[in-house]
C-alpha atoms as a PDB file:
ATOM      1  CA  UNK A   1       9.174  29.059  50.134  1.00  0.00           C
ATOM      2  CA  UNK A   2      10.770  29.673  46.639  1.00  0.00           C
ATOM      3  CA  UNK A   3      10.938  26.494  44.056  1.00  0.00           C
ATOM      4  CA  UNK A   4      14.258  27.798  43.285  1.00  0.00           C
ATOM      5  CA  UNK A   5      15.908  26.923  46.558  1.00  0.00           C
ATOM      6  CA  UNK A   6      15.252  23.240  45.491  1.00  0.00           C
ATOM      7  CA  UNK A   7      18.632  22.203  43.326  1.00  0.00           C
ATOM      8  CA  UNK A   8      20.468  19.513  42.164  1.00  0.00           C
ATOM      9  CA  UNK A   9      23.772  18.741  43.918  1.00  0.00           C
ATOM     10  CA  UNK A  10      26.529  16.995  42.164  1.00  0.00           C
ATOM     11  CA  UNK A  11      28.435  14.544  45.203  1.00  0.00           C
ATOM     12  CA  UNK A  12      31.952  13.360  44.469  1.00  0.00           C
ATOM     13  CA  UNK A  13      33.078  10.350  42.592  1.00  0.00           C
ATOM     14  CA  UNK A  14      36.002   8.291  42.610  1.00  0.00           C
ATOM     15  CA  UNK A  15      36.449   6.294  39.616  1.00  0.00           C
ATOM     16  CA  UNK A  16      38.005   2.975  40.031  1.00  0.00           C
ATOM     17  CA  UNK A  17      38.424  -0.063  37.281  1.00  0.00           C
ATOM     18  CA  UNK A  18      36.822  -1.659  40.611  1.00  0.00           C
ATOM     19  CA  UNK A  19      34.038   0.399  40.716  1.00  0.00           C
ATOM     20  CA  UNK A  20      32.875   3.543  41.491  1.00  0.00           C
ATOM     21  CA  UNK A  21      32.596   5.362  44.526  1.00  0.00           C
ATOM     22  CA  UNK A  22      30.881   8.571  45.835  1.00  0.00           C
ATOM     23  CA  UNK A  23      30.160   9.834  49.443  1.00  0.00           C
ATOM     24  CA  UNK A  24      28.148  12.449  50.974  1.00  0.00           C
ATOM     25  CA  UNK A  25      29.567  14.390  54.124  1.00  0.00           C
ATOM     26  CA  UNK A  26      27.476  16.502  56.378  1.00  0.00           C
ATOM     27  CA  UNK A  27      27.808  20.461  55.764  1.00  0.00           C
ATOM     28  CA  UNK A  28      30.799  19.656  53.176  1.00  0.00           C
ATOM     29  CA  UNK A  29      27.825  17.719  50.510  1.00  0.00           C
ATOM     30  CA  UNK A  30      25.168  18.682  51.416  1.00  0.00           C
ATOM     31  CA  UNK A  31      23.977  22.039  53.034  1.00  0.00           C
ATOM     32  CA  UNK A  32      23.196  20.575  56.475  1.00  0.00           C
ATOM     33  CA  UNK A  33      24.073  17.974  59.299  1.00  0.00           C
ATOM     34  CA  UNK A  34      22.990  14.457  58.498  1.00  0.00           C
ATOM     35  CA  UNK A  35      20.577  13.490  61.511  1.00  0.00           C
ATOM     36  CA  UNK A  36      18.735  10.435  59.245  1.00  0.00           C
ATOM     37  CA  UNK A  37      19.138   8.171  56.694  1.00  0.00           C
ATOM     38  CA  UNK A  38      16.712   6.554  55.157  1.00  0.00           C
ATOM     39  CA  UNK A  39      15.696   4.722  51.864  1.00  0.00           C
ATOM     40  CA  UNK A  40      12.444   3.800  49.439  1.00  0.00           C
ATOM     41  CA  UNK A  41      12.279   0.866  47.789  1.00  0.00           C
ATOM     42  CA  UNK A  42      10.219  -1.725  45.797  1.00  0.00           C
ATOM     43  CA  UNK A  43       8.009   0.834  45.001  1.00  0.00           C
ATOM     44  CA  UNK A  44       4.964  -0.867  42.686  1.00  0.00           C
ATOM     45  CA  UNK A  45       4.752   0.287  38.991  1.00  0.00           C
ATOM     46  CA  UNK A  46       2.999   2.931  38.687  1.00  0.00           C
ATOM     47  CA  UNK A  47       3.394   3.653  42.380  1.00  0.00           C
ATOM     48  CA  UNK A  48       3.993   7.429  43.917  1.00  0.00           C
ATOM     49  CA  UNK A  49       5.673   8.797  47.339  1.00  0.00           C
ATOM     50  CA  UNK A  50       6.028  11.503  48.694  1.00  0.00           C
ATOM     51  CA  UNK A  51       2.752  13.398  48.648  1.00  0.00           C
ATOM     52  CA  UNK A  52       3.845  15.996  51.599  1.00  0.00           C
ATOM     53  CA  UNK A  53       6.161  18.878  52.964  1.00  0.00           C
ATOM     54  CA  UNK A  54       8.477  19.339  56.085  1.00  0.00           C
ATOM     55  CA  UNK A  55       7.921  22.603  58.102  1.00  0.00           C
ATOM     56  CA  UNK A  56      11.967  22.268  59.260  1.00  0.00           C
ATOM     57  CA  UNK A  57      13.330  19.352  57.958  1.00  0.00           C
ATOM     58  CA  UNK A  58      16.079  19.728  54.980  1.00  0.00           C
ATOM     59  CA  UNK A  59      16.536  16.545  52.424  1.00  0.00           C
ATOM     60  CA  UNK A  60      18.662  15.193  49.927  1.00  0.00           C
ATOM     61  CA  UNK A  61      16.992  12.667  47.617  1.00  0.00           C
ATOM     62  CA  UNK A  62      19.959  10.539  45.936  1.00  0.00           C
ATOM     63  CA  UNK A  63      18.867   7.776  43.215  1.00  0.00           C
ATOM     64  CA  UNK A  64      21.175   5.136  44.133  1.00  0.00           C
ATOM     65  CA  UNK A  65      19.803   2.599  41.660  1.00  0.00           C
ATOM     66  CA  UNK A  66      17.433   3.514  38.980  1.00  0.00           C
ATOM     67  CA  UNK A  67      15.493   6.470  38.292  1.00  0.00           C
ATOM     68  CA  UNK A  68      12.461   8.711  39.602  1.00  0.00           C
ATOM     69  CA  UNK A  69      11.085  12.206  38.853  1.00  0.00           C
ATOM     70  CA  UNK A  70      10.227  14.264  41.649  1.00  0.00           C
ATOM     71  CA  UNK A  71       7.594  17.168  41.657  1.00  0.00           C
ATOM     72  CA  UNK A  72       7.814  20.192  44.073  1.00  0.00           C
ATOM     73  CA  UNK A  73       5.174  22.515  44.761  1.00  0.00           C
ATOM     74  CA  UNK A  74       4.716  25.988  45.906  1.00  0.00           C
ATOM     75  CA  UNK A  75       1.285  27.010  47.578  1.00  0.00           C
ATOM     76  CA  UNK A  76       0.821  29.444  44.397  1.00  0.00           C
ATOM     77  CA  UNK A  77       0.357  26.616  41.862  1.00  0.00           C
ATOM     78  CA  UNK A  78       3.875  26.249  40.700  1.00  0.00           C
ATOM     79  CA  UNK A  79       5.772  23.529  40.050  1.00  0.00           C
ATOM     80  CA  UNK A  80       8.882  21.728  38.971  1.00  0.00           C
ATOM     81  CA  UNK A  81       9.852  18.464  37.797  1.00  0.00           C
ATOM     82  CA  UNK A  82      13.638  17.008  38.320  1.00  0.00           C
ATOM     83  CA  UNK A  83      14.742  13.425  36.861  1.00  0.00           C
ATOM     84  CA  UNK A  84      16.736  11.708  39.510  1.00  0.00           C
ATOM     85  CA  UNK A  85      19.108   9.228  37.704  1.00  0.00           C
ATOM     86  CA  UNK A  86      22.372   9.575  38.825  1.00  0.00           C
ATOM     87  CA  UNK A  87      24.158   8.149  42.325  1.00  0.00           C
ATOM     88  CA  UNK A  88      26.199  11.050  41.673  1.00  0.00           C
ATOM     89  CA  UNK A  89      23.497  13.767  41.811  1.00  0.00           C
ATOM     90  CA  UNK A  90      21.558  14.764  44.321  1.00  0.00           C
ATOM     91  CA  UNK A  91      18.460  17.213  44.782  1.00  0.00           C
ATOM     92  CA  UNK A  92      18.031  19.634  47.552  1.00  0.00           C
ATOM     93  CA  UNK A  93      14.818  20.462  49.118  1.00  0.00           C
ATOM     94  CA  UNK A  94      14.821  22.805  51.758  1.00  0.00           C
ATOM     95  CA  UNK A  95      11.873  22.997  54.707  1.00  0.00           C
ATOM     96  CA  UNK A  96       8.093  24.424  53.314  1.00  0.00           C
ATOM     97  CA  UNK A  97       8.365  22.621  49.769  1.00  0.00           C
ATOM     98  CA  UNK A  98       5.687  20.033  48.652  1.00  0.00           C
ATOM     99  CA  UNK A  99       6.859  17.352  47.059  1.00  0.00           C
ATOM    100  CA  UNK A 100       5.839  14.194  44.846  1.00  0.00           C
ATOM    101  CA  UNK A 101       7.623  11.515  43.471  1.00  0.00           C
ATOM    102  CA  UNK A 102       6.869   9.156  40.432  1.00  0.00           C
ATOM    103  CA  UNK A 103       8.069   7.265  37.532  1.00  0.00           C
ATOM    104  CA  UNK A 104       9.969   4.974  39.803  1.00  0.00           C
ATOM    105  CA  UNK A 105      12.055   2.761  37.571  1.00  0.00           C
ATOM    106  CA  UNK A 106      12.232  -0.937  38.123  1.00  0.00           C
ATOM    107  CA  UNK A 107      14.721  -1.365  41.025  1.00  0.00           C
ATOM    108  CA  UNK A 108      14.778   2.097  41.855  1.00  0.00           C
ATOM    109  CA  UNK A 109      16.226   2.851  45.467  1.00  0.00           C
ATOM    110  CA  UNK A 110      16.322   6.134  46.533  1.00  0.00           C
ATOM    111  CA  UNK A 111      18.394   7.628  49.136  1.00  0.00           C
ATOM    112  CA  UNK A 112      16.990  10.156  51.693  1.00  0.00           C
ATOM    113  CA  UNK A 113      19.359  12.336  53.747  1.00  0.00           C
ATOM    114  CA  UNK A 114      17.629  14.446  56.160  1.00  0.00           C
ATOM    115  CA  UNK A 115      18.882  17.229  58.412  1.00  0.00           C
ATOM    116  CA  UNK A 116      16.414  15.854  61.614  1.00  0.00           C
ATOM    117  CA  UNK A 117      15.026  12.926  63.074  1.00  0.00           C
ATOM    118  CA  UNK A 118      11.455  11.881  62.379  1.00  0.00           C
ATOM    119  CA  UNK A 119       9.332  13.906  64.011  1.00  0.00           C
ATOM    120  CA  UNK A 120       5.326  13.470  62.464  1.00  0.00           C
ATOM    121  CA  UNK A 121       4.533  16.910  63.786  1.00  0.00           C
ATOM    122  CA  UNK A 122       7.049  18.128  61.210  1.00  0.00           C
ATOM    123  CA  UNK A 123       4.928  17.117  58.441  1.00  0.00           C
ATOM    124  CA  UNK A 124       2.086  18.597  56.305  1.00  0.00           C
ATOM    125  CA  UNK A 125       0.012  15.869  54.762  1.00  0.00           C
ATOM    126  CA  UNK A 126      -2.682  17.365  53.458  1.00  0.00           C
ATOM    127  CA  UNK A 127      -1.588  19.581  50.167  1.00  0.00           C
ATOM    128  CA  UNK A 128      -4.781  21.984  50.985  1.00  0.00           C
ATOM    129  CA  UNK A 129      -3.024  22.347  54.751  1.00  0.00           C
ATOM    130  CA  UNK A 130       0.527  23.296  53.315  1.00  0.00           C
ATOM    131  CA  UNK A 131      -1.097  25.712  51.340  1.00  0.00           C
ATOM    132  CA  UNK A 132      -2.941  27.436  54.155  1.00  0.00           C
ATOM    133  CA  UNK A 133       0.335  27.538  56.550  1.00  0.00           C
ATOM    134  CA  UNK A 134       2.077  28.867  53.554  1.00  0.00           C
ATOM    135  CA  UNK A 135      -0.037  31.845  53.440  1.00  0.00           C
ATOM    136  CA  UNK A 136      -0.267  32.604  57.017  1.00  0.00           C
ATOM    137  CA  UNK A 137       4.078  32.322  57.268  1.00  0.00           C
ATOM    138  CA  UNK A 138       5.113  36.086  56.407  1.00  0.00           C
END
């Protein structure tokens, strides 16, 4: 799968002397039907997610609070790094993309929408794995 399918997505805002607000919608937002929400938290200094890639699943990573980086990976050794700092932007990774994700910030929360329920089958673990599906998927 190409890196450049993984994008940043800017959501809506509506400023308000209240407060902001911005939403997501299903196939209007982002490229897919919501099936999960889900969010990552308290992560330790120095601490790292991710570490994997979804055979099906789409996501949208959303830094509600705070900041992160996150690291895709092809199985041909390249890469890409996006700073997630924004509750108004949001980064796209389609199935068959490794990912990593460091440099949380203190407080950091970020937002997960995914396009299917969990399923650990969906998952590659191992990075060595990915890499060998990768080259046996035409």
């Amino acid at each position: 799968m190409s890196l450049e399918l993984c994008h940043l997505i800017d959501l809506p805002q509506i400023p308000d002397a209240r407060g902001n607000l911005t939403f997501v919608e299903g196939r209007r937002h982002v490229p897919f039907e919501i099936q999960r929400v889900f969010y990552i938290y308290d992560v330790p200094c120095g601490g790292a997610r991710g570490g994997h890639a979804l055979k099906t699943c789409h996501q949208v990573l959303i830094a509600v609070a705070g900041s992160l980086d996150v690291i895709v990976k092809d199985d041909r050794g390249g890469q890409r790094r996006f700073q997630l700092d924004s509750p108004r932007r949001g980064l796209h990774l389609p199935p068959r993309i490794w990912r990593e994700m460091e440099n949380f910030s203190a407080g950091s929360v970020c937002l997960v929408l995914a396009s299917t329920p969990f399923e650990e089958a969906d998952y590659y673990r191992s990075y060595a794995d990915y890499c060998l599906a990768e080259k046996a998927t035409p």
